[in-house]
C-alpha atoms as a PDB file:
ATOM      1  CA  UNK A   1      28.340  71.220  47.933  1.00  0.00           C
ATOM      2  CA  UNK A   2      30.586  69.281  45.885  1.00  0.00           C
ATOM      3  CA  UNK A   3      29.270  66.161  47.916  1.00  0.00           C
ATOM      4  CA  UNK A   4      25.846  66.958  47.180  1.00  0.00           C
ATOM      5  CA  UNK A   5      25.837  67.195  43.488  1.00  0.00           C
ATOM      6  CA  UNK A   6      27.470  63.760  43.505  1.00  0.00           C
ATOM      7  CA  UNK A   7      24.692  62.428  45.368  1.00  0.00           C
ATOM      8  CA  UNK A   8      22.102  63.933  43.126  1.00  0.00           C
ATOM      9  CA  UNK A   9      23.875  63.046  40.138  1.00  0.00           C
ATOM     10  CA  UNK A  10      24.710  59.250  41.538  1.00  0.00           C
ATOM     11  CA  UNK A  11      20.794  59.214  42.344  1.00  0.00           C
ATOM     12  CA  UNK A  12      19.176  60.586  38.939  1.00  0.00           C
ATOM     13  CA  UNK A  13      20.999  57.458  37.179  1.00  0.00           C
ATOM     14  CA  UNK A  14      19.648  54.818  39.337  1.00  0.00           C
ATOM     15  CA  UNK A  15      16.409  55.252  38.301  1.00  0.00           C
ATOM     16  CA  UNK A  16      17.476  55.370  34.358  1.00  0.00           C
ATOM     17  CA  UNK A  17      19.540  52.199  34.726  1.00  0.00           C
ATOM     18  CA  UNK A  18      16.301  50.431  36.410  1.00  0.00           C
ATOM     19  CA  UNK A  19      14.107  51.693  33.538  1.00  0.00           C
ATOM     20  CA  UNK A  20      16.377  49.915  31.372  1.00  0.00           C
ATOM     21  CA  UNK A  21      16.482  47.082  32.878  1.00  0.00           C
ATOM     22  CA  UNK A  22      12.779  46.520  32.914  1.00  0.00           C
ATOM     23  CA  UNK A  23      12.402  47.491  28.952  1.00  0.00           C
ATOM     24  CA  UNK A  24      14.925  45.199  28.136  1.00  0.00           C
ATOM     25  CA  UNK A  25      13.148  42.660  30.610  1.00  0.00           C
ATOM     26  CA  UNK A  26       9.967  43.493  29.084  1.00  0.00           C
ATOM     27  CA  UNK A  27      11.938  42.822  25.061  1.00  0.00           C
ATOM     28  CA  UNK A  28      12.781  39.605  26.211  1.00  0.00           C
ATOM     29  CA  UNK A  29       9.489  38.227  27.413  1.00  0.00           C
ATOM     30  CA  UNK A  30       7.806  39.606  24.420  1.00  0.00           C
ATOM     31  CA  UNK A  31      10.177  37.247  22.423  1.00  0.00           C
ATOM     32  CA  UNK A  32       9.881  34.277  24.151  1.00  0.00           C
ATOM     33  CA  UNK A  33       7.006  31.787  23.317  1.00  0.00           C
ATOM     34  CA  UNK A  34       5.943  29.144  25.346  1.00  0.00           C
ATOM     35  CA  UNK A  35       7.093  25.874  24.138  1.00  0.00           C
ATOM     36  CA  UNK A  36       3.691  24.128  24.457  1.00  0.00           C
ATOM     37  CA  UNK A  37       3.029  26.648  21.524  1.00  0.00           C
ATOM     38  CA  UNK A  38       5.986  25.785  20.084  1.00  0.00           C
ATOM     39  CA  UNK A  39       5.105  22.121  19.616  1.00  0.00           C
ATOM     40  CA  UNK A  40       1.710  22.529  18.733  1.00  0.00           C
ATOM     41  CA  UNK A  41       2.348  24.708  15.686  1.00  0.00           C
ATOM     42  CA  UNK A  42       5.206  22.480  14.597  1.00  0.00           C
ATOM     43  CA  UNK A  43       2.438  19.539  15.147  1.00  0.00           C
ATOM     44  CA  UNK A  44       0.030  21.987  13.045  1.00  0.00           C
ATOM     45  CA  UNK A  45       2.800  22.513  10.084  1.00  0.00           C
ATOM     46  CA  UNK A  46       3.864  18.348  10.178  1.00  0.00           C
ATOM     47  CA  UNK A  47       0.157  17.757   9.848  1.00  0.00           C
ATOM     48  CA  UNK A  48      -0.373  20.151   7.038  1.00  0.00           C
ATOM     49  CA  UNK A  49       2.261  18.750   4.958  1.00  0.00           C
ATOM     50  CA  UNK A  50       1.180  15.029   5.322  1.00  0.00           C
ATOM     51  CA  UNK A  51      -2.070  16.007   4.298  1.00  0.00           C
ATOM     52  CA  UNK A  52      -0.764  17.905   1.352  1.00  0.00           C
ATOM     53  CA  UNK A  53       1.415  14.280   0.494  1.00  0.00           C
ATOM     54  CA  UNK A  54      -1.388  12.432   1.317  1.00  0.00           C
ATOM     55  CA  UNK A  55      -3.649  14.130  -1.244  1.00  0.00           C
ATOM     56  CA  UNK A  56      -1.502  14.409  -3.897  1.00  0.00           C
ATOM     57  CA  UNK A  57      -0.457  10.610  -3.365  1.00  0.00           C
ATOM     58  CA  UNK A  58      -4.286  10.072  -3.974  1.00  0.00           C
ATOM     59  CA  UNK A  59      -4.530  12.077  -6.990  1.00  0.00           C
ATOM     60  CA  UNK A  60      -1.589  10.612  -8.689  1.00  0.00           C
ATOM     61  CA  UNK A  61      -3.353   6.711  -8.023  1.00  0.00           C
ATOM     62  CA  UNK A  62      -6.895   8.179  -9.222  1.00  0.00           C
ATOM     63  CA  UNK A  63      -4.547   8.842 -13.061  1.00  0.00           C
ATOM     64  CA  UNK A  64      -2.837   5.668 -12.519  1.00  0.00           C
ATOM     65  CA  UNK A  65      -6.056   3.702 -12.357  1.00  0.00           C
ATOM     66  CA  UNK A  66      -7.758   5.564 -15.440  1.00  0.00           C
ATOM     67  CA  UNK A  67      -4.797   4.999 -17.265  1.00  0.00           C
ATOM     68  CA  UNK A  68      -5.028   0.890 -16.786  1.00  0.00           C
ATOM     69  CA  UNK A  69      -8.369   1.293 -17.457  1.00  0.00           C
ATOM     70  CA  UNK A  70      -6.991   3.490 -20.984  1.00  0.00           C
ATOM     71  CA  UNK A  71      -4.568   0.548 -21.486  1.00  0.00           C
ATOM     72  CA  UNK A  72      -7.332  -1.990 -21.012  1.00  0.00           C
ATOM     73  CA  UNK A  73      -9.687  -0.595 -23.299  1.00  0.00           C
ATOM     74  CA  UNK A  74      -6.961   0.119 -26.014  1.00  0.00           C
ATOM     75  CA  UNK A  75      -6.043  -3.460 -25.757  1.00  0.00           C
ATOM     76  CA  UNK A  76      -9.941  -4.749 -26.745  1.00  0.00           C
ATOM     77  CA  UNK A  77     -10.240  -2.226 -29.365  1.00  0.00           C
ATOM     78  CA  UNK A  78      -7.352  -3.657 -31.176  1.00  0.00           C
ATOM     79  CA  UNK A  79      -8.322  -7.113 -30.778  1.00  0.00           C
ATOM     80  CA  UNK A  80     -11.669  -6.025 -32.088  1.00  0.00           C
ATOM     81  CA  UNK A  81     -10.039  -4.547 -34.777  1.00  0.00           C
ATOM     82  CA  UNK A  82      -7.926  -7.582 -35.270  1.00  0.00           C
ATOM     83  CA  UNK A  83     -11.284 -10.187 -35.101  1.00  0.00           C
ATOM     84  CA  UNK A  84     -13.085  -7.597 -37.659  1.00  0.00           C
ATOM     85  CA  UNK A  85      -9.883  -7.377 -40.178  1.00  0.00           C
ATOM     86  CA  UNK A  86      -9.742 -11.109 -40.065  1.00  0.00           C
ATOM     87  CA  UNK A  87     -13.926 -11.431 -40.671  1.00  0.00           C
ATOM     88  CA  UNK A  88     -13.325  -8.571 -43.605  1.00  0.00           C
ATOM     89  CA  UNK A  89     -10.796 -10.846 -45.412  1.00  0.00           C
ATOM     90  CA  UNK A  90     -12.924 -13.813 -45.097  1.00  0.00           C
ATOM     91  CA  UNK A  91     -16.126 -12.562 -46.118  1.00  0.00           C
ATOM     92  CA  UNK A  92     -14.117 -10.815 -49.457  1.00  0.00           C
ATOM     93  CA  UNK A  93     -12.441 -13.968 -50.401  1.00  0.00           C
ATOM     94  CA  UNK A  94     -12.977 -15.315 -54.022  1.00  0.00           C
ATOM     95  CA  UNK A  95     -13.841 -18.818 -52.577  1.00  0.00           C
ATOM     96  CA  UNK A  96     -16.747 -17.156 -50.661  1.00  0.00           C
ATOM     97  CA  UNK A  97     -17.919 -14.977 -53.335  1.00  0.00           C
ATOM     98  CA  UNK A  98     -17.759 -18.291 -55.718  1.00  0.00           C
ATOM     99  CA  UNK A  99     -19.498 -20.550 -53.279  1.00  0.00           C
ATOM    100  CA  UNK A 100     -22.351 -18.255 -53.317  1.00  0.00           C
ATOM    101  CA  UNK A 101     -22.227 -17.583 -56.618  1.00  0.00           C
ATOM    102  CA  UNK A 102     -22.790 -21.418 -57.514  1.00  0.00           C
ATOM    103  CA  UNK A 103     -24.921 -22.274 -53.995  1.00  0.00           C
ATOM    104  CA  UNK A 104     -27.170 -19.280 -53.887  1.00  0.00           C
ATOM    105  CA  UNK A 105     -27.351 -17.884 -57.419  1.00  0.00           C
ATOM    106  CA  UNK A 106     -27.581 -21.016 -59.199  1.00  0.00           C
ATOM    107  CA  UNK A 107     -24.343 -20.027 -61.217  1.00  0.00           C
ATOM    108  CA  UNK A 108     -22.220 -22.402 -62.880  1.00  0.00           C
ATOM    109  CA  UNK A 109     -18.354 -22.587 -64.393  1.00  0.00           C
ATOM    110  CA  UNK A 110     -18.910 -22.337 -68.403  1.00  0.00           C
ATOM    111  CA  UNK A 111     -17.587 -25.550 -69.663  1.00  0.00           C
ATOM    112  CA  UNK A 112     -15.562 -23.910 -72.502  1.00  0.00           C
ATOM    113  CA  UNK A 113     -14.284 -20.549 -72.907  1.00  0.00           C
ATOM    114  CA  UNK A 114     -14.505 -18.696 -76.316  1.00  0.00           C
ATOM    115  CA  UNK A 115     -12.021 -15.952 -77.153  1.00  0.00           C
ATOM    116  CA  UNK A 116     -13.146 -13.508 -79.979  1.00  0.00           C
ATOM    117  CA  UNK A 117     -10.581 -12.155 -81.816  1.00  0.00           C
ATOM    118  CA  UNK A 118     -11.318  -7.858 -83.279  1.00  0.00           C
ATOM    119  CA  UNK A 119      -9.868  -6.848 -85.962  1.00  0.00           C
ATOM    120  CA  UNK A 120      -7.299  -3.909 -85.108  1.00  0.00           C
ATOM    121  CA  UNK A 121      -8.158  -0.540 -87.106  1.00  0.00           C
ATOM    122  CA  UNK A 122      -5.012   1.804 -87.296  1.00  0.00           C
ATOM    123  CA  UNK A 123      -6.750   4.834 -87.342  1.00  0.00           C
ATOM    124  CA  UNK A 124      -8.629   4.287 -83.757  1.00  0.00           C
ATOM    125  CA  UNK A 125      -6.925   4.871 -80.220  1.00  0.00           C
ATOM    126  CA  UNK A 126      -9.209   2.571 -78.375  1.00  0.00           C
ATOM    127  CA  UNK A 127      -7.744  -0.509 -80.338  1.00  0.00           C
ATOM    128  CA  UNK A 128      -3.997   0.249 -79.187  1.00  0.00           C
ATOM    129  CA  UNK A 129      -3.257  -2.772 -76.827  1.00  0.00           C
ATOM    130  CA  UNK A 130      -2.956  -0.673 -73.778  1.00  0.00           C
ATOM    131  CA  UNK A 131      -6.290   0.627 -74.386  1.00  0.00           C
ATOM    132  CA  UNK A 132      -7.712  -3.019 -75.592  1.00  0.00           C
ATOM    133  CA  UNK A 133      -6.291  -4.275 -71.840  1.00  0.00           C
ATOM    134  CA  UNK A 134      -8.398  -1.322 -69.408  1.00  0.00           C
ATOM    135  CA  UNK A 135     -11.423  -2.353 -71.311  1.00  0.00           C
ATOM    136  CA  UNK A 136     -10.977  -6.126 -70.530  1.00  0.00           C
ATOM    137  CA  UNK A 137     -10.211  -5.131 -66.783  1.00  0.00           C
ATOM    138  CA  UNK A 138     -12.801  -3.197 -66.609  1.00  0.00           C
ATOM    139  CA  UNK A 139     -15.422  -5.368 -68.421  1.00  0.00           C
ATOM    140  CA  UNK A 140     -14.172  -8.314 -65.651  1.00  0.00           C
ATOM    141  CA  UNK A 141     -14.312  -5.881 -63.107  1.00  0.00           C
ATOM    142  CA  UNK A 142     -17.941  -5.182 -63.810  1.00  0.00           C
ATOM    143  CA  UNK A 143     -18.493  -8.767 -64.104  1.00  0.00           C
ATOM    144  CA  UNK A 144     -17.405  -9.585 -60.247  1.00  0.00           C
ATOM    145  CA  UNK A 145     -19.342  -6.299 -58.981  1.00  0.00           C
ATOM    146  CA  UNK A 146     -22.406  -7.500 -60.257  1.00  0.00           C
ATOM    147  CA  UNK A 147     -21.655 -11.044 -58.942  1.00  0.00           C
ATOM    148  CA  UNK A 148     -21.424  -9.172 -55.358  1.00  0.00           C
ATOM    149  CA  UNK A 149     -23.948  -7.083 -56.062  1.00  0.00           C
ATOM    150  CA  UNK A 150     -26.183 -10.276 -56.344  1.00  0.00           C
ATOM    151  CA  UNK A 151     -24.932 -12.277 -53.874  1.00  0.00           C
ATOM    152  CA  UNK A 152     -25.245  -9.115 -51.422  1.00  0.00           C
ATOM    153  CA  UNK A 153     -21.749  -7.929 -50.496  1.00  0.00           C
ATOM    154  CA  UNK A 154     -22.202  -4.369 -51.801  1.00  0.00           C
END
């Protein structure tokens, strides 16, 4: 009987080692992909990532080109600026403003020039000599704004 169990017993495990086999079969074919698939998704992912450089490549030469175009139109606006200083200074020089003073307003140098002397008074502010001097600025100063107000600068 002895004999018999061992046989039984040696049989049962047969089967058991056979199902392993398969399952672990079965694991390894699961895990395995087919290296067509293989290279096409590596193709996919090497595709994806040149059109990711391409596009940002693109991108960063759309801001480099508005920035030359920045550069470009910074560069005319201060030449402008420079031509209009330039035509600002000219058209505020005293030669100009005297030429058309004489050409277009008939005016004319006075041949002599007559000082007037004031008597100081002590007892009034305005005659101190710092005052005496903001009246005579301002008084020539009034003089040359009407002269541009005439010859139509203002």
């Amino acid at each position: 009987m002895n004999v018999a169990k061992r046989a039984s017993t040696y049989q049962a495990e047969v089967p058991i080692r056979a199902k392993i086999t398969r399952t672990q079969q079965q694991h390894t074919q699961r895990r395995k992909i087919n290296p067509m698939i293989k290279i096409a998704l590596v193709g996919v992912l090497v595709s994806l990532l040149l059109l990711i450089y391409i596009a940002e490549k693109n991108i960063i030469m759309g801001y480099v080109y508005e920035l030359d175009n920045l550069t470009n139109q910074l560069t005319e606006l201060k030449n402008q600026q420079e031509r209009l200083s330039l035509q600002l200074m000219d058209l505020q020089s005293l030669d100009r403003i005297e030429n058309i003073a004489k050409a277009q307003l008939g005016m004319v140098k006075p041949a002599d020039v007559k000082y007037i002397a004031l008597k100081p008074e002590a007892t009034s502010p305005a005659n101190q000599p710092e005052n005496v001097a903001v009246q005579i600025a301002e008084f020539i100063n009034d003089v040359f704004t009407s002269v541009a107000k005439a010859a139509g600068l203002y």
